[in-house]
Protein backbone atom coordinates (compact mmCIF):
# COMPACT_ATOMS: atom_id res chain seq x y z
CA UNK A 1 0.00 0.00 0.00
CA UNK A 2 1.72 3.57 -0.90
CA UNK A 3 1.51 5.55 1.90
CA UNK A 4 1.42 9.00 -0.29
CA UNK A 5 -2.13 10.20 0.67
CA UNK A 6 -3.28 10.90 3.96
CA UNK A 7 -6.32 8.64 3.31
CA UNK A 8 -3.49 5.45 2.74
CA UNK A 9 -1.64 6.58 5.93
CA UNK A 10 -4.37 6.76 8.20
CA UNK A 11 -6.27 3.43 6.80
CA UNK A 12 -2.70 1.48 7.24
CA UNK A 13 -1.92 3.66 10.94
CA UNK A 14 -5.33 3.07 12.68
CA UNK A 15 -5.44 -0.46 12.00
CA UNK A 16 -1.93 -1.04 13.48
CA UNK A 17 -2.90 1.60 16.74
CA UNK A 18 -5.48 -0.95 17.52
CA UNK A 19 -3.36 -3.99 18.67
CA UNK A 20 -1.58 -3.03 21.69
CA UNK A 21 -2.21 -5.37 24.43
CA UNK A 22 -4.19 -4.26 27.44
CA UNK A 23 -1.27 -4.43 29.84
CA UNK A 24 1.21 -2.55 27.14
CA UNK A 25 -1.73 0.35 26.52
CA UNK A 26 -2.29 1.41 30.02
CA UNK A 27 1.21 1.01 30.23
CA UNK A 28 1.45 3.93 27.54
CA UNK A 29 -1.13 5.92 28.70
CA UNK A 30 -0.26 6.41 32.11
CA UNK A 31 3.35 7.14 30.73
CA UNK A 32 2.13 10.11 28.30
CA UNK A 33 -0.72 11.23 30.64
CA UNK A 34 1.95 12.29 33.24
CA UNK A 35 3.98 13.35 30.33
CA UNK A 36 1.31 15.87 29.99
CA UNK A 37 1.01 16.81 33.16
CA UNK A 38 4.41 17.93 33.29
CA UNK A 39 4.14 20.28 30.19
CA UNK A 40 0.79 21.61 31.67
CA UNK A 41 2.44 22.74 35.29
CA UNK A 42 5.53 23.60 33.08
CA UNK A 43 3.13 26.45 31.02
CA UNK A 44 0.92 27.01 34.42
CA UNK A 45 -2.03 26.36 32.06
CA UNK A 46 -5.45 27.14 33.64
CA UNK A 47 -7.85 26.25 30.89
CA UNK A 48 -7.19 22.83 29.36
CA UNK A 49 -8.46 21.39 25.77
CA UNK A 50 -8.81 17.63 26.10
CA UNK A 51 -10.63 15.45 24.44
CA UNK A 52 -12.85 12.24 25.27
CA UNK A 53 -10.67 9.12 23.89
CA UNK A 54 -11.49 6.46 21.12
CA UNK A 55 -9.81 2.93 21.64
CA UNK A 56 -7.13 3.78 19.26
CA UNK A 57 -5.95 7.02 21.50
CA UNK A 58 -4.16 7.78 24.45
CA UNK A 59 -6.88 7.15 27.01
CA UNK A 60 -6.31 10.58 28.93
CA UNK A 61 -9.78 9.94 31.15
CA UNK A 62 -7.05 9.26 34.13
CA UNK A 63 -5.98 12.64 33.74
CA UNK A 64 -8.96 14.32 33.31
CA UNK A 65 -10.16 12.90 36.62
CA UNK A 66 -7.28 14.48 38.09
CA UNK A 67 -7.18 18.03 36.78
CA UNK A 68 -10.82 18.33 37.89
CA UNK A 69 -9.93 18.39 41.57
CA UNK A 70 -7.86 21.43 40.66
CA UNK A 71 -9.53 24.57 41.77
CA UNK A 72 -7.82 26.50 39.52
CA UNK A 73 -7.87 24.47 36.08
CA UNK A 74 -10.86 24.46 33.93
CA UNK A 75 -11.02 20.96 31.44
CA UNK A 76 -12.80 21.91 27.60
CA UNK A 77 -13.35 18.81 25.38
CA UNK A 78 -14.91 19.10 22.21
CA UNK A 79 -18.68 19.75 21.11
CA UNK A 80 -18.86 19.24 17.56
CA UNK A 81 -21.33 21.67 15.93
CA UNK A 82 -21.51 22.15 11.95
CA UNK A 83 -17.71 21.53 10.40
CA UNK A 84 -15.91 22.02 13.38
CA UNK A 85 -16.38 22.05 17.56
CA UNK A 86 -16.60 24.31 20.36
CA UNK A 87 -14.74 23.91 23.71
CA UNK A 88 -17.44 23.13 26.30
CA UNK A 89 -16.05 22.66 30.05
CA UNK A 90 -16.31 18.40 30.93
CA UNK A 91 -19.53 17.36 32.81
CA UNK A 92 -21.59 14.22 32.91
CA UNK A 93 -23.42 12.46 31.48
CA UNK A 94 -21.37 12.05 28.33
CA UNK A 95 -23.44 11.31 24.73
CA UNK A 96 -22.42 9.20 21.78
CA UNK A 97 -22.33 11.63 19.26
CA UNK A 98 -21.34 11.14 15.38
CA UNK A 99 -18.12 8.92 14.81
CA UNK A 100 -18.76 7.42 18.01
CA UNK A 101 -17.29 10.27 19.60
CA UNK A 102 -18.63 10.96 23.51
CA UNK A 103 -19.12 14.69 24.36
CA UNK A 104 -20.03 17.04 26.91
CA UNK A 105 -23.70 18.17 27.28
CA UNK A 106 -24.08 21.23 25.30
CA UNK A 107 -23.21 24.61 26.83
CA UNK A 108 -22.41 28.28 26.59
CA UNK A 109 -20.26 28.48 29.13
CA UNK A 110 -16.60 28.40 27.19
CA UNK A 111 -15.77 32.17 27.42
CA UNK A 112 -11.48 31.71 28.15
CA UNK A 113 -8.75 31.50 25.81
CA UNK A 114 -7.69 27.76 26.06
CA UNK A 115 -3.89 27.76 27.25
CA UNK A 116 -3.14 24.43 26.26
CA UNK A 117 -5.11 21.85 23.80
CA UNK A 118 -4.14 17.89 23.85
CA UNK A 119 -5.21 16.96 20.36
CA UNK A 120 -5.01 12.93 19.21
CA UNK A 121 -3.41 11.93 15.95
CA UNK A 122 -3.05 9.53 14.19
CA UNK A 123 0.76 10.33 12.75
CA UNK A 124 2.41 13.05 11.60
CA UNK A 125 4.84 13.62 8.25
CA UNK A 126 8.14 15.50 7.80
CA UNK A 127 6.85 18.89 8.63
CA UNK A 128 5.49 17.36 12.31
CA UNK A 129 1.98 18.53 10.62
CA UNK A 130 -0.87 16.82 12.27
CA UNK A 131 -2.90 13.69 10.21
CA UNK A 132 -5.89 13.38 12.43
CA UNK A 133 -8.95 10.68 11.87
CA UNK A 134 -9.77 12.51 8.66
CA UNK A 135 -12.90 15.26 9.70
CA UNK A 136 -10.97 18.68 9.68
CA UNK A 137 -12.20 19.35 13.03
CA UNK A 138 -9.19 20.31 14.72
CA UNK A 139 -8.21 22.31 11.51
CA UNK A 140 -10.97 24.53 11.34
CA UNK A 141 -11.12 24.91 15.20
CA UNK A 142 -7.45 26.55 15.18
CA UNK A 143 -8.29 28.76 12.13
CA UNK A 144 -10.82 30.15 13.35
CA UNK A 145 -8.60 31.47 16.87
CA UNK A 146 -6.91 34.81 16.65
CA UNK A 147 -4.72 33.03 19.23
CA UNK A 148 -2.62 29.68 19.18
CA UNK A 149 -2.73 27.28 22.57
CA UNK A 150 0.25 25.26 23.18
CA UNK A 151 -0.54 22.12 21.46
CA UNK A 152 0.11 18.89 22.33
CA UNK A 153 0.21 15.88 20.31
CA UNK A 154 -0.77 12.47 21.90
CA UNK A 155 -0.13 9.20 20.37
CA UNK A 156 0.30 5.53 21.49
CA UNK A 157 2.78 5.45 19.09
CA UNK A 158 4.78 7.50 16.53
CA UNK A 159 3.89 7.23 12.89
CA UNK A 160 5.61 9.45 10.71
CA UNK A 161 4.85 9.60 6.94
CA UNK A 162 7.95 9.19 5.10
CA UNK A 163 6.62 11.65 2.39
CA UNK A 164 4.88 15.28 2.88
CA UNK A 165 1.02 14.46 2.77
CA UNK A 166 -0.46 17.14 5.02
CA UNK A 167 -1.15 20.64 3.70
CA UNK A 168 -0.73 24.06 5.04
CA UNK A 169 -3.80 24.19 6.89
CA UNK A 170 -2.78 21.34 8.99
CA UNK A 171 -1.95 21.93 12.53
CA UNK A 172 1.80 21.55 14.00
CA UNK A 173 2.41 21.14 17.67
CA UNK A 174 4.70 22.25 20.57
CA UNK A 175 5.28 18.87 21.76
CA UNK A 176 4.48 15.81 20.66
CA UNK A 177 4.50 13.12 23.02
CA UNK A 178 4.27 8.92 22.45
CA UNK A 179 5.12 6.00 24.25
């Protein structure tokens, strides 16, 4: 299979994300979730952009739990809403939603700038350009900021494209962090 289209690359990369043993994936979760942590008392980072995990990412549910109990942090995950999502602040009950996705009750509470977003991929290529599950979401969230977050890229494991496959518009992170 040629890998020189993000549609090959993510087919080949999401199929191979999806075998880790049980023992070896909360293994590397609990590595890159305090990973994370570190980078988000690093930047002081108040208002956190998380999102609720799919069996094929970093299961970061550990960490939201904690960051809750912090008076001082505020935890968005994703709403999607037409081509793209708002950040709504992480409450119960959660909702399957389109692509199987879990979310947030609806609300119009999100007024802060987010400090810090933890976005999932599925790889990256040369540039360190994001190649996400293939919606745009994340994409057309950041474009539409007059600000940038420090980003965060979570993966079980690295996959890097060997060619350039993502395009401008594609996000790039501050850290990317795998197990």
């Amino acid at each position: 299979m040629s890998l020189n289209t993000k549609e090959n690359f993510r087919k080949l990369f999401i199929d191979k994300l999806k075998f880790f043993s049980k023992r070896s994936k909360i293994k590397k979760d609990k590595y890159i979730c305090t990973k994370i942590l570190q980078i988000i008392d690093l930047h002081k980072a108040k208002n956190i952009l998380l999102y609720i995990p799919l069996s094929a990412e970093v299961d970061v549910k550990p960490l939201i739990k904690l960051l809750r109990k912090r008076k001082d942090t505020k935890i968005y995950v994703p709403y999607m809403k037409d081509d793209s999502f708002i950040p709504v602040e992480f409450r119960y009950p959660l909702k399957v939603k389109r692509f199987g996705i879990k979310e947030s009750p609806y609300s119009t509470c999100y007024k802060k700038k987010i400090d810090l977003a933890i976005v999932p991929i599925v790889g990256v290529d040369p540039t360190f350009r994001r190649v996400g599950f293939g919606a745009g979401m994340y994409d057309r969230f950041y474009d539409r900021l007059d600000y940038r977050p420090i980003t965060i890229f979570t993966q079980l494991k690295l996959c890097i494209a060997k060619e350039i496959i993502t395009s401008s518009h594609d996000i790039e992170p501050d850290y990317i962090i795998t197990a």
